[in-house]
C-alpha atoms as a PDB file:
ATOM      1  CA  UNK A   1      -3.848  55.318  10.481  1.00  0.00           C
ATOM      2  CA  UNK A   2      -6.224  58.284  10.098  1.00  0.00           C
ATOM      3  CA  UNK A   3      -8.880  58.636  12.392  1.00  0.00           C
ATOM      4  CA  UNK A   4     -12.245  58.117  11.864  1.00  0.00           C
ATOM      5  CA  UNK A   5     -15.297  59.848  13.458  1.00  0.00           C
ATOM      6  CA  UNK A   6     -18.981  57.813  13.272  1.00  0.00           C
ATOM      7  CA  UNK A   7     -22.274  58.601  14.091  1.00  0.00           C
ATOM      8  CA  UNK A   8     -25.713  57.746  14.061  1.00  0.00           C
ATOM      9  CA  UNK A   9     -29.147  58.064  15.794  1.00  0.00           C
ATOM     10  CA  UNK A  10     -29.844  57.420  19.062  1.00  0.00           C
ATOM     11  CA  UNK A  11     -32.652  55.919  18.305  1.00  0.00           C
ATOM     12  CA  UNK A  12     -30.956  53.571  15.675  1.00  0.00           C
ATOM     13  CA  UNK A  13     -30.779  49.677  17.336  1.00  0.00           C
ATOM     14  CA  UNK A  14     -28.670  47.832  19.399  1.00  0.00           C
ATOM     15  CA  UNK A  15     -27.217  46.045  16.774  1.00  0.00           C
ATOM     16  CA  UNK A  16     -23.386  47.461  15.520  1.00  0.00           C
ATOM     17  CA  UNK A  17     -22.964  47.662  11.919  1.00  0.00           C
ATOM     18  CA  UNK A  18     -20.389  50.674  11.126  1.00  0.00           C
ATOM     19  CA  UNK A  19     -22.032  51.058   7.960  1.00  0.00           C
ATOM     20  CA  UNK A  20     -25.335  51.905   9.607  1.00  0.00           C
ATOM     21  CA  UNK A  21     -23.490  54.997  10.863  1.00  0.00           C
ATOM     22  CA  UNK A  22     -22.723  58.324   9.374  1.00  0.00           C
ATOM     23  CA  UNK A  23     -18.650  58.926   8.547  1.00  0.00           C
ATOM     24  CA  UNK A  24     -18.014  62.411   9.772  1.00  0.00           C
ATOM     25  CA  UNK A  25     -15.384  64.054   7.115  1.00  0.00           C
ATOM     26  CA  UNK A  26     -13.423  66.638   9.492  1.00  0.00           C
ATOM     27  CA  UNK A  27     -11.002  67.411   7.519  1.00  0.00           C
ATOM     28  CA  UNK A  28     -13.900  69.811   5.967  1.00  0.00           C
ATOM     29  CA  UNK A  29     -14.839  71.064   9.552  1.00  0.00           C
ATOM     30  CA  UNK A  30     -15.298  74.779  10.411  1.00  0.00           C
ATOM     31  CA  UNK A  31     -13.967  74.835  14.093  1.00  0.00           C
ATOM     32  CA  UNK A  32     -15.184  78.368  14.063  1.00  0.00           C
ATOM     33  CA  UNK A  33     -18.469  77.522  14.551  1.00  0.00           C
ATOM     34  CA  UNK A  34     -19.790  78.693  17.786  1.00  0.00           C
ATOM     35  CA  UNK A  35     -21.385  75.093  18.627  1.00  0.00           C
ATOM     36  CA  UNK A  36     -17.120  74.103  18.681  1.00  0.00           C
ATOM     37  CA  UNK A  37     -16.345  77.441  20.573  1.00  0.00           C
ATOM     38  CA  UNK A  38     -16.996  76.320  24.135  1.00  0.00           C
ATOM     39  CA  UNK A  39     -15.415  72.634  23.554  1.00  0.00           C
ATOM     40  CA  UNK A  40     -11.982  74.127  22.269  1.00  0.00           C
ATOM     41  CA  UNK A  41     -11.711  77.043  25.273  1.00  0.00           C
ATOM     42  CA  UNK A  42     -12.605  73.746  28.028  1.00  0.00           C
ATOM     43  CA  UNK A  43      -9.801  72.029  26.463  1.00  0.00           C
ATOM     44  CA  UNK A  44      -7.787  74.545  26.276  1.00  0.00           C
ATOM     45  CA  UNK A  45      -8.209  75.774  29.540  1.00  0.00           C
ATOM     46  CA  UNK A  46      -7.949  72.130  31.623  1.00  0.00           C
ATOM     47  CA  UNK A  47      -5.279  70.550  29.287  1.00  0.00           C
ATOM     48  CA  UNK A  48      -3.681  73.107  27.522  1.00  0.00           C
ATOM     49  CA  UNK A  49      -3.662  72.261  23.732  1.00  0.00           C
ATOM     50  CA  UNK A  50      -5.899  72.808  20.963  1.00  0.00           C
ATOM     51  CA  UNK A  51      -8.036  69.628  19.893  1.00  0.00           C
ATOM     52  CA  UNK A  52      -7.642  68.059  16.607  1.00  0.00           C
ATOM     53  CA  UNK A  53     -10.845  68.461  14.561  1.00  0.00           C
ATOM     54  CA  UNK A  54     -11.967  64.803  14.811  1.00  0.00           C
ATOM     55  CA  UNK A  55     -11.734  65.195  18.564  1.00  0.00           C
ATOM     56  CA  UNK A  56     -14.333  68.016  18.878  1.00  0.00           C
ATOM     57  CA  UNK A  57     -16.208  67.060  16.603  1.00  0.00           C
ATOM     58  CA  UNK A  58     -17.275  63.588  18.354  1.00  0.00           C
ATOM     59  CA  UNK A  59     -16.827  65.505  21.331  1.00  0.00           C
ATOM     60  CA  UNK A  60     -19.562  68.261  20.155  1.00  0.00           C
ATOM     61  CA  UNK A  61     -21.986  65.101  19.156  1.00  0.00           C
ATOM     62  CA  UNK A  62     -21.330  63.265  22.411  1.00  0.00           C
ATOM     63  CA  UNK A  63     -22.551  65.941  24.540  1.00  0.00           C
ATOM     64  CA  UNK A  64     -25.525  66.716  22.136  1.00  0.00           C
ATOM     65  CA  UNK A  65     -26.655  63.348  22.745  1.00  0.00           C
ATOM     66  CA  UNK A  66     -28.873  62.976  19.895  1.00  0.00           C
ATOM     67  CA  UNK A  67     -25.943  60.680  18.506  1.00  0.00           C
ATOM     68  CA  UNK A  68     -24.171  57.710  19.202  1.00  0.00           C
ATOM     69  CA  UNK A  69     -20.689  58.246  18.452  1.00  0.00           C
ATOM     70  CA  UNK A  70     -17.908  55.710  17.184  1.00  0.00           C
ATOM     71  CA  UNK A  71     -14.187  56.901  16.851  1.00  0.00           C
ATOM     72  CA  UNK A  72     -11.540  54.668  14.987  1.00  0.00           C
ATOM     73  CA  UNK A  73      -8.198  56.419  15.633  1.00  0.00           C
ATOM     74  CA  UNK A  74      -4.579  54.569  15.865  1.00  0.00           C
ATOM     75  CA  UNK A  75      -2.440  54.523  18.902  1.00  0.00           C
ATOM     76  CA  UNK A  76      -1.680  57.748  20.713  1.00  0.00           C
ATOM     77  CA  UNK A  77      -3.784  59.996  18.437  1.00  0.00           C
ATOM     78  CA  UNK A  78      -5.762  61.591  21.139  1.00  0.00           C
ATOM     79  CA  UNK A  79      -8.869  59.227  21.421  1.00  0.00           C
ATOM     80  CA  UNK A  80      -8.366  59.625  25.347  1.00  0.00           C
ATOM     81  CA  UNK A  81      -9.197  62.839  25.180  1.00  0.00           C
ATOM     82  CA  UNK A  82     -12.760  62.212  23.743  1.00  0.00           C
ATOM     83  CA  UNK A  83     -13.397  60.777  27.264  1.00  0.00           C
ATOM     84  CA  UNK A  84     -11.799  63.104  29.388  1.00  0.00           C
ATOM     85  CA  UNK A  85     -13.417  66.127  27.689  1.00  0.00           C
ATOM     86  CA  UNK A  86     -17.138  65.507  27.956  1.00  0.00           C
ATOM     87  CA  UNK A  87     -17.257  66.149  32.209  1.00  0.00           C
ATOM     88  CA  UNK A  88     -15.359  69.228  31.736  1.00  0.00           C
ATOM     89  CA  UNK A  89     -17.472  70.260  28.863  1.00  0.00           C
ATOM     90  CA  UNK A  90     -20.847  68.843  30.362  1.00  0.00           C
ATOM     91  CA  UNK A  91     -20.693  67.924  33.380  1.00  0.00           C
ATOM     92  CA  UNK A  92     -24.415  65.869  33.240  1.00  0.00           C
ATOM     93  CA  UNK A  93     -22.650  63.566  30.263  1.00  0.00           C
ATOM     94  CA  UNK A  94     -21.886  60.066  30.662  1.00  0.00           C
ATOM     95  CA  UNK A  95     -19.503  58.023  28.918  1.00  0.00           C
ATOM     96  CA  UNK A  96     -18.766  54.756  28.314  1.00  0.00           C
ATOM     97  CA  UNK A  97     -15.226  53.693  27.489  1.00  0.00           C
ATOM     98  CA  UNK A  98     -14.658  50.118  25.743  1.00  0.00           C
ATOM     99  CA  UNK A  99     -10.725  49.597  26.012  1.00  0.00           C
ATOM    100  CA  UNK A 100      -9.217  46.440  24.395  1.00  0.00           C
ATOM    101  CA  UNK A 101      -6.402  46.752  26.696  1.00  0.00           C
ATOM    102  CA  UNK A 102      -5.844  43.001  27.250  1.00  0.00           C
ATOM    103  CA  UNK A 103      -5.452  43.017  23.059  1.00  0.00           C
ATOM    104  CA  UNK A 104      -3.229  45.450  22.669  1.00  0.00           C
ATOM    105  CA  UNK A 105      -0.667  44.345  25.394  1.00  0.00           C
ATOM    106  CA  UNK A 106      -0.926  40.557  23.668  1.00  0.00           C
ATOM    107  CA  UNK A 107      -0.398  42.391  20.472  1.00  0.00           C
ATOM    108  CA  UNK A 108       2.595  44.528  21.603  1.00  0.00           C
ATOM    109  CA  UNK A 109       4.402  41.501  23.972  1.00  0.00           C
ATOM    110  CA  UNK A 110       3.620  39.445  20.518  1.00  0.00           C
ATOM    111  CA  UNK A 111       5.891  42.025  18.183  1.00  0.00           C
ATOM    112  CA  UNK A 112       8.406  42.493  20.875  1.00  0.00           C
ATOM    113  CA  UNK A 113       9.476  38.778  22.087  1.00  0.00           C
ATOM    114  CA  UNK A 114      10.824  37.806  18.624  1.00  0.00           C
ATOM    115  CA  UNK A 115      12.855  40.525  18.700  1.00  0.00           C
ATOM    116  CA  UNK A 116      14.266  39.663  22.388  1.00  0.00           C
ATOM    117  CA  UNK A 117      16.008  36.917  20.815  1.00  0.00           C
ATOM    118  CA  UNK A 118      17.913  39.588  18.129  1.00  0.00           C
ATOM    119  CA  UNK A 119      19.656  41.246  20.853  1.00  0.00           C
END
């Protein structure tokens, strides 16, 4: 699954509709810019690899904060970092992390018991 990078206006309501928000194409993205520079050289520096594009680019809107951000990404393509970055980057940010952990366990223990009775 690629990942996909959202956003919209703050000012935009309550309501969630992914369609009311803006699909950020970062395959496109110049992470030369200078508004990237200081969000690559944090990660760099306090986790030591260079971000994937769709990372610093929510990243880069979440600590703007003119932007509500929504990131679709599969399993262990770096969505935790997203999190982790903006107090390192900003450290006046706050962020709120929705984890369907409870989900994903059912949905993992779900795949996996059929195949206890293979071995």
């Amino acid at each position: 699954m690629a990942a996909e990078h959202y956003s919209q206006s703050v000012a935009a309501g309550v309501d969630f509709d992914v369609a009311d928000y803006e699909r950020v194409d970062f395959t496109k993205l110049n992470l030369d810019l200078p508004r990237y520079a200081p969000i690559r050289a944090a990660v760099r520096w306090h986790f030591g690899f260079e971000p994937k594009a769709f990372e610093v680019s929510a990243i880069a809107d979440i600590i703007e904060g003119e932007k509500d951000v929504f990131v679709i990404a599969g399993t262990n393509s770096g969505k935790s970092l997203l999190y982790q970055a903006v107090p390192v980057v900003k450290e006046s940010a706050i962020c709120l992390v929705i984890c369907p952990t409870l989900a994903l366990m059912s949905d993992q223990v779900g795949i996996l018991w059929p195949l206890q009775s293979q071995r």
